[in-house]
N, C-alpha and C. Protein backbone atom coordinates (compact mmCIF):
# COMPACT_ATOMS: atom_id res chain seq x y z
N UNK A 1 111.15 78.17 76.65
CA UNK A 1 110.76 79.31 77.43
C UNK A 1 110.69 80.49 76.48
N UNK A 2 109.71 81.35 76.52
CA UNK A 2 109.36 82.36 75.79
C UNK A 2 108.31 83.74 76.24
N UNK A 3 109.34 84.85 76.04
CA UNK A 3 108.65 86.17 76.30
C UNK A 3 109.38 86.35 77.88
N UNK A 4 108.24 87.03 78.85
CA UNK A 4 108.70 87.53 79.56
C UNK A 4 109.35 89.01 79.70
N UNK A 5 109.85 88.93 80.89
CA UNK A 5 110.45 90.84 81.41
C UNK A 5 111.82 90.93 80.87
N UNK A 6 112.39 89.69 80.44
CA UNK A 6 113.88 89.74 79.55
C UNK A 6 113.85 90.63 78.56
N UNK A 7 114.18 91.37 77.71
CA UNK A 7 115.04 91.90 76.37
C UNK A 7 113.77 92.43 76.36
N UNK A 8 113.55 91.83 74.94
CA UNK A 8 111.98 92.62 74.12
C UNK A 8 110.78 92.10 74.20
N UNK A 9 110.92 91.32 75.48
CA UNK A 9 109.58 90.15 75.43
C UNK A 9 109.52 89.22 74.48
N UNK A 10 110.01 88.86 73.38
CA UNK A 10 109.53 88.27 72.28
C UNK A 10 110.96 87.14 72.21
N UNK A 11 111.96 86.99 72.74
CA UNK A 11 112.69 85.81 72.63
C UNK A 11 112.24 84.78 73.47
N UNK A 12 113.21 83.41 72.65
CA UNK A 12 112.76 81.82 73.22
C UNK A 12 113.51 81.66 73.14
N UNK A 13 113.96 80.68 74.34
CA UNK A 13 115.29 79.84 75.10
C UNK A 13 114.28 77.97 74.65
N UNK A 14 115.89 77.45 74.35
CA UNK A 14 115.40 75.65 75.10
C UNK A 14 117.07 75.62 75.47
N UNK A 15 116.56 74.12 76.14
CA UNK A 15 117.55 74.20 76.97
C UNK A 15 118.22 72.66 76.08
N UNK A 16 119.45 73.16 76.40
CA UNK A 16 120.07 71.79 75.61
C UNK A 16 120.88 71.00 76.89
N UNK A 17 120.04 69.67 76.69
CA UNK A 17 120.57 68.88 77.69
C UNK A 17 122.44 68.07 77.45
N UNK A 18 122.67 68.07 76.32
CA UNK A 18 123.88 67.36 76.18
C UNK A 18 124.71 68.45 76.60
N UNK A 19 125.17 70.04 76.42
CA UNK A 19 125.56 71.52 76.78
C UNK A 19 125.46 71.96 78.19
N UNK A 20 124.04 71.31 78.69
CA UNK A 20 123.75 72.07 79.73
C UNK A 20 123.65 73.50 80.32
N UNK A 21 123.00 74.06 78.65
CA UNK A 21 123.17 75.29 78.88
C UNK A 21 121.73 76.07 78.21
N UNK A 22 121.15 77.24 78.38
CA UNK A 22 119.98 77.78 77.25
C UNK A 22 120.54 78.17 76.59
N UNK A 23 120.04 77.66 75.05
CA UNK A 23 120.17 78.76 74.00
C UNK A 23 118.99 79.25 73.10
N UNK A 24 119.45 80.55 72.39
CA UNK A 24 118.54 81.12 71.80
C UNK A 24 118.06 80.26 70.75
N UNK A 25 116.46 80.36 70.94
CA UNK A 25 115.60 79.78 69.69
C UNK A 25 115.48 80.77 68.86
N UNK A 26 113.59 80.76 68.57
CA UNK A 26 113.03 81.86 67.54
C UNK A 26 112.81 82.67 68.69
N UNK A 27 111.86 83.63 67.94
CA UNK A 27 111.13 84.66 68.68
C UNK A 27 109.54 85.01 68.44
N UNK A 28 108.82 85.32 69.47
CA UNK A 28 107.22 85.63 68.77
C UNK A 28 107.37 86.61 68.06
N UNK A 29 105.49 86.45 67.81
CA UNK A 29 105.27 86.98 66.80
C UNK A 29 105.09 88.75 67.81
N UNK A 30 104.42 88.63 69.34
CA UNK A 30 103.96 89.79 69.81
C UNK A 30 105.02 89.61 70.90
N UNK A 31 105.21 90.75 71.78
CA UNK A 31 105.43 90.38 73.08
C UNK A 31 105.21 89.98 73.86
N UNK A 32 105.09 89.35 74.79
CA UNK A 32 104.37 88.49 75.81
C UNK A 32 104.75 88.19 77.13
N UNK A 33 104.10 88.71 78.05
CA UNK A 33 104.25 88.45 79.46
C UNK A 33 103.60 87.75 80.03
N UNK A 34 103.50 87.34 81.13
CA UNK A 34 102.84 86.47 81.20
C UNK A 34 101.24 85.87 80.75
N UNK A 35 102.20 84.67 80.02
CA UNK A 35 101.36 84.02 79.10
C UNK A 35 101.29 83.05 79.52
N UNK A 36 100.36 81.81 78.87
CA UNK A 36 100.03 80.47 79.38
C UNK A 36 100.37 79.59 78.53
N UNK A 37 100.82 78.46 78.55
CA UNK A 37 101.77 77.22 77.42
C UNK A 37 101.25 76.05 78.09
N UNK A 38 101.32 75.22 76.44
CA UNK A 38 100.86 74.12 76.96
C UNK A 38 100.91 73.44 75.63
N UNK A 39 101.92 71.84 76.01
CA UNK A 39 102.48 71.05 75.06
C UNK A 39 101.40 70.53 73.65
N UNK A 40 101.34 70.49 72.81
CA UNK A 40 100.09 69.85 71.87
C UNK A 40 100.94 68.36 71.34
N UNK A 41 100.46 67.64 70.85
CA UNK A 41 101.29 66.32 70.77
C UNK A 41 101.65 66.28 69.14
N UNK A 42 101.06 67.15 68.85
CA UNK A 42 101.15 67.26 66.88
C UNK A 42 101.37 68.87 66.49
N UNK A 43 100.99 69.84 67.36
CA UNK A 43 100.97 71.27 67.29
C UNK A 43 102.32 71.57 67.53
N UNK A 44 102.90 71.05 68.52
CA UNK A 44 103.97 71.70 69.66
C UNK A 44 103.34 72.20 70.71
N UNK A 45 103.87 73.66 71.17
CA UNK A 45 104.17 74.40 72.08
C UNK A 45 103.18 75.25 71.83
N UNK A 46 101.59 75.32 72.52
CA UNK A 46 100.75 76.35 72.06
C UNK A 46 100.93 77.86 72.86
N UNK A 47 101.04 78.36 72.92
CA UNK A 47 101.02 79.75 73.83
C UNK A 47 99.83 80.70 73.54
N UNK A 48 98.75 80.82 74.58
CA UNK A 48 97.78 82.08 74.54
C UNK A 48 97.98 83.00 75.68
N UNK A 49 97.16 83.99 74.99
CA UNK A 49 97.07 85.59 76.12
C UNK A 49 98.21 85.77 76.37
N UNK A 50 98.13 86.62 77.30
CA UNK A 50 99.14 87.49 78.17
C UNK A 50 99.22 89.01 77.86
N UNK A 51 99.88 89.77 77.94
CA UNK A 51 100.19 91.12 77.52
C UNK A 51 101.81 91.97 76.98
N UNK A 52 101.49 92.49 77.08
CA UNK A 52 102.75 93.46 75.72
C UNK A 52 103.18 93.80 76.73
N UNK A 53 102.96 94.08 78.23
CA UNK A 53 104.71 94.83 78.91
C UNK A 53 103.99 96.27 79.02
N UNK A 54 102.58 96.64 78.41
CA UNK A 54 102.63 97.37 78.75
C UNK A 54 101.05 97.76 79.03
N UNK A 55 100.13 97.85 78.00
CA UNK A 55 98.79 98.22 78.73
C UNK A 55 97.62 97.37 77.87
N UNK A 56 98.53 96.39 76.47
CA UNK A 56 97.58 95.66 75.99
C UNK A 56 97.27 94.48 76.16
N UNK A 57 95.99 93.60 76.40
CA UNK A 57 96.13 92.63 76.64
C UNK A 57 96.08 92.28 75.40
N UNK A 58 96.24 90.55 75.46
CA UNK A 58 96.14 89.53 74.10
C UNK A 58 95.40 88.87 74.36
N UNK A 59 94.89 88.28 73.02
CA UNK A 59 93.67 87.04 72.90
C UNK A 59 94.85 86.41 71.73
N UNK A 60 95.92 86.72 71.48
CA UNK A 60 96.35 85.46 70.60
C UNK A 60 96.99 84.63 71.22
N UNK A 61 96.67 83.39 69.90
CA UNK A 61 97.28 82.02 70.01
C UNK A 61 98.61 81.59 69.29
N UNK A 62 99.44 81.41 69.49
CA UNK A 62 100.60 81.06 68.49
C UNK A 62 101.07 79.88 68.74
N UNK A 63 101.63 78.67 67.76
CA UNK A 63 101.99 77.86 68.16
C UNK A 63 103.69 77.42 67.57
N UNK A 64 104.46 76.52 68.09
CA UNK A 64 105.95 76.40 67.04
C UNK A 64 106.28 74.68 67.58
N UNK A 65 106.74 74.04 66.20
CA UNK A 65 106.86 72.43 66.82
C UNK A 65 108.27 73.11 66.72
N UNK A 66 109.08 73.49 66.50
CA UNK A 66 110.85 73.56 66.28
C UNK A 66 111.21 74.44 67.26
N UNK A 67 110.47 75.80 68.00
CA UNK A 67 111.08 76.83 68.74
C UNK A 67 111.77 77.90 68.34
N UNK A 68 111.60 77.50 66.40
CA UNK A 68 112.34 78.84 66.07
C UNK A 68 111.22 79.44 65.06
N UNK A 69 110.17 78.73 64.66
CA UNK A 69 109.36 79.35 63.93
C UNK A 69 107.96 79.52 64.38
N UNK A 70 107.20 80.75 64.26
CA UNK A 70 106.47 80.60 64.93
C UNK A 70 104.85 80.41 64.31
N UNK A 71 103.31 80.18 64.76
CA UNK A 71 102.58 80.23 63.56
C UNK A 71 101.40 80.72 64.45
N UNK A 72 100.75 81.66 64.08
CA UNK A 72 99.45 81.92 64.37
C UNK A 72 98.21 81.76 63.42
N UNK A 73 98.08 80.23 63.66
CA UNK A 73 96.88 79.55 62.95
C UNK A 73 95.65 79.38 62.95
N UNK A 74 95.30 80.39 64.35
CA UNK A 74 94.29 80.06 65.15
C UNK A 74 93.27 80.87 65.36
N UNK A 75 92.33 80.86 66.33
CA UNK A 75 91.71 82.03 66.12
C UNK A 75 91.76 82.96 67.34
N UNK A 76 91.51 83.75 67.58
CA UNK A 76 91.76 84.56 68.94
C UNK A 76 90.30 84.13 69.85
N UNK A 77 91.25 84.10 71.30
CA UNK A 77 90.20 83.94 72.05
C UNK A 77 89.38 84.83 72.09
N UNK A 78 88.43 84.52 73.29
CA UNK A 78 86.95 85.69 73.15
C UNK A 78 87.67 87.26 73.90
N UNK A 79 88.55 87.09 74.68
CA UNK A 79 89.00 88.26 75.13
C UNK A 79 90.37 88.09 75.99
N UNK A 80 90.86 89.27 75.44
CA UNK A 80 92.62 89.11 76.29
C UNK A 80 92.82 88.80 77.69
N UNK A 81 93.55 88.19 77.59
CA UNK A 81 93.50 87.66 79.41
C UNK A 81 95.41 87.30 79.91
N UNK A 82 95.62 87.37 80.77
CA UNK A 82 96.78 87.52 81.30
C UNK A 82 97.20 86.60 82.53
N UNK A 83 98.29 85.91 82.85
CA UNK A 83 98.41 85.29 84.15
C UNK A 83 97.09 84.49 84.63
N UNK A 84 96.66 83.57 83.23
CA UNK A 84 95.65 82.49 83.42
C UNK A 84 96.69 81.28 83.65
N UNK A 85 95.50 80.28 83.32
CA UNK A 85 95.84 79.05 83.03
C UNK A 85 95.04 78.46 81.81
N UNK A 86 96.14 77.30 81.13
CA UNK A 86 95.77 76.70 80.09
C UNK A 86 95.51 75.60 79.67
N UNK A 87 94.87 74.35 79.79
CA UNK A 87 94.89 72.57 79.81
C UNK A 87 94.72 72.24 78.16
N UNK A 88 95.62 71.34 77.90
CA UNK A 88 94.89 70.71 76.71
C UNK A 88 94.52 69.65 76.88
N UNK A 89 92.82 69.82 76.96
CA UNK A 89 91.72 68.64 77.16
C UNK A 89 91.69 67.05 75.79
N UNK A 90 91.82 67.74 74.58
CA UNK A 90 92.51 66.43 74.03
C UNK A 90 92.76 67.37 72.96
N UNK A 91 93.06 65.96 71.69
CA UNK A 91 93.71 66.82 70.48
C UNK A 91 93.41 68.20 70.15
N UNK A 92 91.95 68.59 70.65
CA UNK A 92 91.30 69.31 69.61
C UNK A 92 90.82 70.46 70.32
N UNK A 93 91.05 70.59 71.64
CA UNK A 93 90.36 71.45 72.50
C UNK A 93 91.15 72.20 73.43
N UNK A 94 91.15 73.45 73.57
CA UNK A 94 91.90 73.81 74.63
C UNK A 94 91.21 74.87 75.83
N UNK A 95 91.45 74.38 76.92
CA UNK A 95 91.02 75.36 77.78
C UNK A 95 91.90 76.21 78.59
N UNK A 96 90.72 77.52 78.78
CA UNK A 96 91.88 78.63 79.49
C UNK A 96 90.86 79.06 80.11
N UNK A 97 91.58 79.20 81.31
CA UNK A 97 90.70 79.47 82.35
C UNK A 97 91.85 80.26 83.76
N UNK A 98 90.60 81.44 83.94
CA UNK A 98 90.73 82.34 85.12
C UNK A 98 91.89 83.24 84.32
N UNK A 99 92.87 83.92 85.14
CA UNK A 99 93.22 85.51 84.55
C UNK A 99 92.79 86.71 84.98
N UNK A 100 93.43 87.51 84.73
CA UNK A 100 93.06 89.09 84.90
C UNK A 100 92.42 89.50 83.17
N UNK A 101 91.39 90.12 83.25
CA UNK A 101 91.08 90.74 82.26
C UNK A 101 91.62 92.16 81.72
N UNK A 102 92.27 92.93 82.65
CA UNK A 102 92.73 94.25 82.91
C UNK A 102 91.75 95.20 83.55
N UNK A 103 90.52 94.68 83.81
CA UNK A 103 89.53 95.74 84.21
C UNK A 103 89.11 95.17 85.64
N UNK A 104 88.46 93.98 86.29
CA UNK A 104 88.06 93.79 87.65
C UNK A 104 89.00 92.85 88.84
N UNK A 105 89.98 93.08 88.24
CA UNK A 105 90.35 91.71 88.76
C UNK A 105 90.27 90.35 88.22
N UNK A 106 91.25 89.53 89.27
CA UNK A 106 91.19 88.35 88.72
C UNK A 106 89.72 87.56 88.57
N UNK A 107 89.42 86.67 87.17
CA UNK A 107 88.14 86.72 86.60
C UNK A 107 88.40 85.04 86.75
N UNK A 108 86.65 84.66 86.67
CA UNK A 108 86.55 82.99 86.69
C UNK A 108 86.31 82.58 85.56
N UNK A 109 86.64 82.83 84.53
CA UNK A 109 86.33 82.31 82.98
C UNK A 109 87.02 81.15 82.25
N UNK A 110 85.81 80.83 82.07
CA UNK A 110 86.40 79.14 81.71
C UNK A 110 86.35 79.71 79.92
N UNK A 111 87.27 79.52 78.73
CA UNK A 111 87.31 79.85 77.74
C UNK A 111 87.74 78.47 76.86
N UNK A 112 86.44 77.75 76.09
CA UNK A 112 87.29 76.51 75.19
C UNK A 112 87.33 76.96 74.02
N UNK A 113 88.73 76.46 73.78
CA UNK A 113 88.93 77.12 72.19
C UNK A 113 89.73 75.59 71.07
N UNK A 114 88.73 76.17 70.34
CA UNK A 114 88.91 74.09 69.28
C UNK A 114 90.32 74.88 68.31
N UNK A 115 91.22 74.01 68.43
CA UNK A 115 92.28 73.91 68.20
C UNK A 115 92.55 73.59 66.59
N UNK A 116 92.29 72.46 66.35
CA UNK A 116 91.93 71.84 64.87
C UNK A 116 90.48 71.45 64.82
């Protein structure tokens, strides 16, 4: 779990099942509210869009296989988007689709973005 209205936006929790408890991972690279995640099978944990908490949106991508390091390898989507959704269609492809843009409302944009 990562970002959110907690602290500074930018911490990550996992949860340790033998403890039964969260603990602190890494942290991003930006702040991030609601953002969209979605497992990669060789990447990890991809995370796009969302916003800073406060009036910017994001088009970045960051990804972390460990939860404590993080990597923005990628390229930015076509435009910041917030409280979408995200599928990974296969290794190499990812889609994001719908969101608020910050300007009309919630938007129907289908966005594929090649991964590797």
């Amino acid at each position: 779990m990562c970002g959110g209205n907690v602290g500074d936006g930018r911490q990550c929790y996992h949860y340790n099942t033998t403890k039964t408890v969260w603990v602190t991972a890494g942290r991003l690279s930006s702040r991030r509210r609601h953002a969209a995640y979605s497992v990669h099978p060789a990447l990890g944990l991809l995370i796009t869009g969302g916003n800073d908490g406060r009036s910017t949106l994001l088009a970045t991508v960051e990804s972390t296989t460990d939860g404590v390091e993080f990597k923005r390898d990628y390229a930015d989507m076509p435009q910041g988007t917030y409280s979408h959704c995200q599928v990974l269609v296969d290794r190499n492809t990812l889609m994001v689709l719908g969101g608020y843009d910050g300007t009309s409302g919630p938007t129907n944009r289908v966005d594929q973005l090649k991964i590797r």
